[in-house]
C-alpha atoms as a PDB file:
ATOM      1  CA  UNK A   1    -155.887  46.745  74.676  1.00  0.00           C
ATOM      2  CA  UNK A   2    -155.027  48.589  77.944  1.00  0.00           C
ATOM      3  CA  UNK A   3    -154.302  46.290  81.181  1.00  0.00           C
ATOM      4  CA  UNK A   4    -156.840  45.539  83.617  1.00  0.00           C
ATOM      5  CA  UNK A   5    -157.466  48.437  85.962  1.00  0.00           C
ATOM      6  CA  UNK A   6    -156.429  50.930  83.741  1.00  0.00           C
ATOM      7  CA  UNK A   7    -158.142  54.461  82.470  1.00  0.00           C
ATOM      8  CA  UNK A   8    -157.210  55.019  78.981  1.00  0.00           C
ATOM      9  CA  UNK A   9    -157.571  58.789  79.793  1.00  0.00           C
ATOM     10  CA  UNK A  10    -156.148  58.893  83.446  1.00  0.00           C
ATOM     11  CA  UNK A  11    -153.609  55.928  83.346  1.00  0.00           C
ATOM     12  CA  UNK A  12    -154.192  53.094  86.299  1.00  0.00           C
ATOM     13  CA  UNK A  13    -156.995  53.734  89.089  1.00  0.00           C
ATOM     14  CA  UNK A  14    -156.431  53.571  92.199  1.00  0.00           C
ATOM     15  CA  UNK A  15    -157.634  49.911  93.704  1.00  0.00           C
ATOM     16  CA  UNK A  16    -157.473  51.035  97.634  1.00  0.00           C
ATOM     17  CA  UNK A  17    -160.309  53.205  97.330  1.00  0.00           C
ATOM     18  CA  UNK A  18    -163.741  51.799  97.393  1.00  0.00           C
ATOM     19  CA  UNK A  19    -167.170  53.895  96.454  1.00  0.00           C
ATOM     20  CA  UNK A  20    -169.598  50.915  97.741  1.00  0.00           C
ATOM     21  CA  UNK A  21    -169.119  47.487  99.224  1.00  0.00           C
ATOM     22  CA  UNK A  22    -172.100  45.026  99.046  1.00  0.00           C
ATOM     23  CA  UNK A  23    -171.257  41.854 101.860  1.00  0.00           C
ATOM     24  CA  UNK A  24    -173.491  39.169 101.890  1.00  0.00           C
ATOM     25  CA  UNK A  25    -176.451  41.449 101.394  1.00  0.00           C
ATOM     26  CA  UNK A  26    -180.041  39.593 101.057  1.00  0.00           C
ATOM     27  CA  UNK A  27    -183.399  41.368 100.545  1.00  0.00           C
ATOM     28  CA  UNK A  28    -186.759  39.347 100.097  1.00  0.00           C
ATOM     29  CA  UNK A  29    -190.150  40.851  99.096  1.00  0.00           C
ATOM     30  CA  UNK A  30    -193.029  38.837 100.256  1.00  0.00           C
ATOM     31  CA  UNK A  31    -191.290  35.701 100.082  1.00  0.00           C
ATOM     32  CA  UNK A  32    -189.687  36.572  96.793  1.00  0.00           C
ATOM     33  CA  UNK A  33    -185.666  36.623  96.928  1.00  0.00           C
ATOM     34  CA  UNK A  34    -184.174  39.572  95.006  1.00  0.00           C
ATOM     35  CA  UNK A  35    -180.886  39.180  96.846  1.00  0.00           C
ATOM     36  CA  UNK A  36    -179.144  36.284  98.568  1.00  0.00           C
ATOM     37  CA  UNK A  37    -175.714  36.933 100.400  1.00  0.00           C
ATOM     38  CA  UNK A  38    -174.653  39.089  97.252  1.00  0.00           C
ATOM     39  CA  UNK A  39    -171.109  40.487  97.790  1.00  0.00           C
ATOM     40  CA  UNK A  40    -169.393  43.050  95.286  1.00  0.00           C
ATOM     41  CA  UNK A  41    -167.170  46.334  95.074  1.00  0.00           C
ATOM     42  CA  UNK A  42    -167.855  49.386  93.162  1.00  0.00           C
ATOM     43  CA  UNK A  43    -164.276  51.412  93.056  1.00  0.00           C
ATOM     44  CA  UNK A  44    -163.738  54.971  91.842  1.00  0.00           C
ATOM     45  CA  UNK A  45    -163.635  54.679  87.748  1.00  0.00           C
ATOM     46  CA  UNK A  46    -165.821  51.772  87.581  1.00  0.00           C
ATOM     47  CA  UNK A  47    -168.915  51.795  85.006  1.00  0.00           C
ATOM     48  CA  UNK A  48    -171.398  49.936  85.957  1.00  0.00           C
ATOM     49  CA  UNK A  49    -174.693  48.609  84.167  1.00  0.00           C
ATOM     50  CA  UNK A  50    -177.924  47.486  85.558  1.00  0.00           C
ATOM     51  CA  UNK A  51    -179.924  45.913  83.237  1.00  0.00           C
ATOM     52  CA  UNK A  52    -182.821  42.767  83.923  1.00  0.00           C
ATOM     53  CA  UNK A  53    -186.405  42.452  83.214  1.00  0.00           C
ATOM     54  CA  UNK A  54    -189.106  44.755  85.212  1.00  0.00           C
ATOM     55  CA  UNK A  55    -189.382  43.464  89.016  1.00  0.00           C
ATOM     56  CA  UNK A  56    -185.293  41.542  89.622  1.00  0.00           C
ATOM     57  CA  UNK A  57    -184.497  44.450  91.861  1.00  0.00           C
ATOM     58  CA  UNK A  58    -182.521  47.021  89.889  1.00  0.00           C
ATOM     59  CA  UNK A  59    -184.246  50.078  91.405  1.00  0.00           C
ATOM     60  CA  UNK A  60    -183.866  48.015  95.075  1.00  0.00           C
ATOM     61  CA  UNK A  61    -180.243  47.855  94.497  1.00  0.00           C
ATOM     62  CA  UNK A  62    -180.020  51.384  93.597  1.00  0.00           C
ATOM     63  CA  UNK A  63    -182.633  52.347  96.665  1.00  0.00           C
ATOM     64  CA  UNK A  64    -180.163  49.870  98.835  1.00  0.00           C
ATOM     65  CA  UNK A  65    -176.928  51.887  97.930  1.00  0.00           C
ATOM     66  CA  UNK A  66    -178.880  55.116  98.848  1.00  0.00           C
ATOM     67  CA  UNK A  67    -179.827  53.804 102.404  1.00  0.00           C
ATOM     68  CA  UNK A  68    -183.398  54.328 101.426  1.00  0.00           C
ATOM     69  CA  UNK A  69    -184.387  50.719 101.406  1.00  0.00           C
ATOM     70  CA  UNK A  70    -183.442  48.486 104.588  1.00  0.00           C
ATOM     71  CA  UNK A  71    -181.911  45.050 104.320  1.00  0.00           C
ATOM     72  CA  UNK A  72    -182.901  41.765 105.438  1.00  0.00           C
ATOM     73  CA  UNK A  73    -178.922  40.919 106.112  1.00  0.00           C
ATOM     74  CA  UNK A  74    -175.652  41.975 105.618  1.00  0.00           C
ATOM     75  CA  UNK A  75    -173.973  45.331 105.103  1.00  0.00           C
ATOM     76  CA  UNK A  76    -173.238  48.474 103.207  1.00  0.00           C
ATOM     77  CA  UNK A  77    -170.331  50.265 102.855  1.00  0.00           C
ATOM     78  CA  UNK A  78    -170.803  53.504 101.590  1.00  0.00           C
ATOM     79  CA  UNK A  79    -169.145  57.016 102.101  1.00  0.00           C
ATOM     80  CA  UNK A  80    -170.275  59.405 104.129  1.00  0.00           C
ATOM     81  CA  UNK A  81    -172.594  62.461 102.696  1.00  0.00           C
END
């Protein structure tokens, strides 16, 4: 099994470079919490999954990433383009 952080077509990935960064992000709906103070990292190479039942916020998340949804709090890190 290959070591963590590494491709087993393209050898190790790069760690410095980060695609999205999530800090502390929150997002409510009507009183309903989808988000509270959720921090992660997407990094170039990463797969990633969403998967829930209908109405936990995977299309927010998605909208969130693509600056079409506002937050309630924190940030987004996300390149330029």
């Amino acid at each position: 099994m290959p070591a963590p952080g590494t491709c087993t077509r393209c050898g190790p990935r790069l760690i410095s470079a980060v695609v999205f960064q999530l800090a502390e992000i929150t997002k409510a709906f009507g009183g309903r919490t989808l988000f509270d103070k959720v921090t992660m990292q997407i990094q170039p190479m990463d797969r990633i999954g969403l998967v829930g039942p209908n109405g936990v916020g995977k299309t927010t998340l998605l909208r969130i990433l693509a600056k079409q949804e506002p937050l309630d709090g924190g940030q987004v890190v996300a390149p330029r383009g």
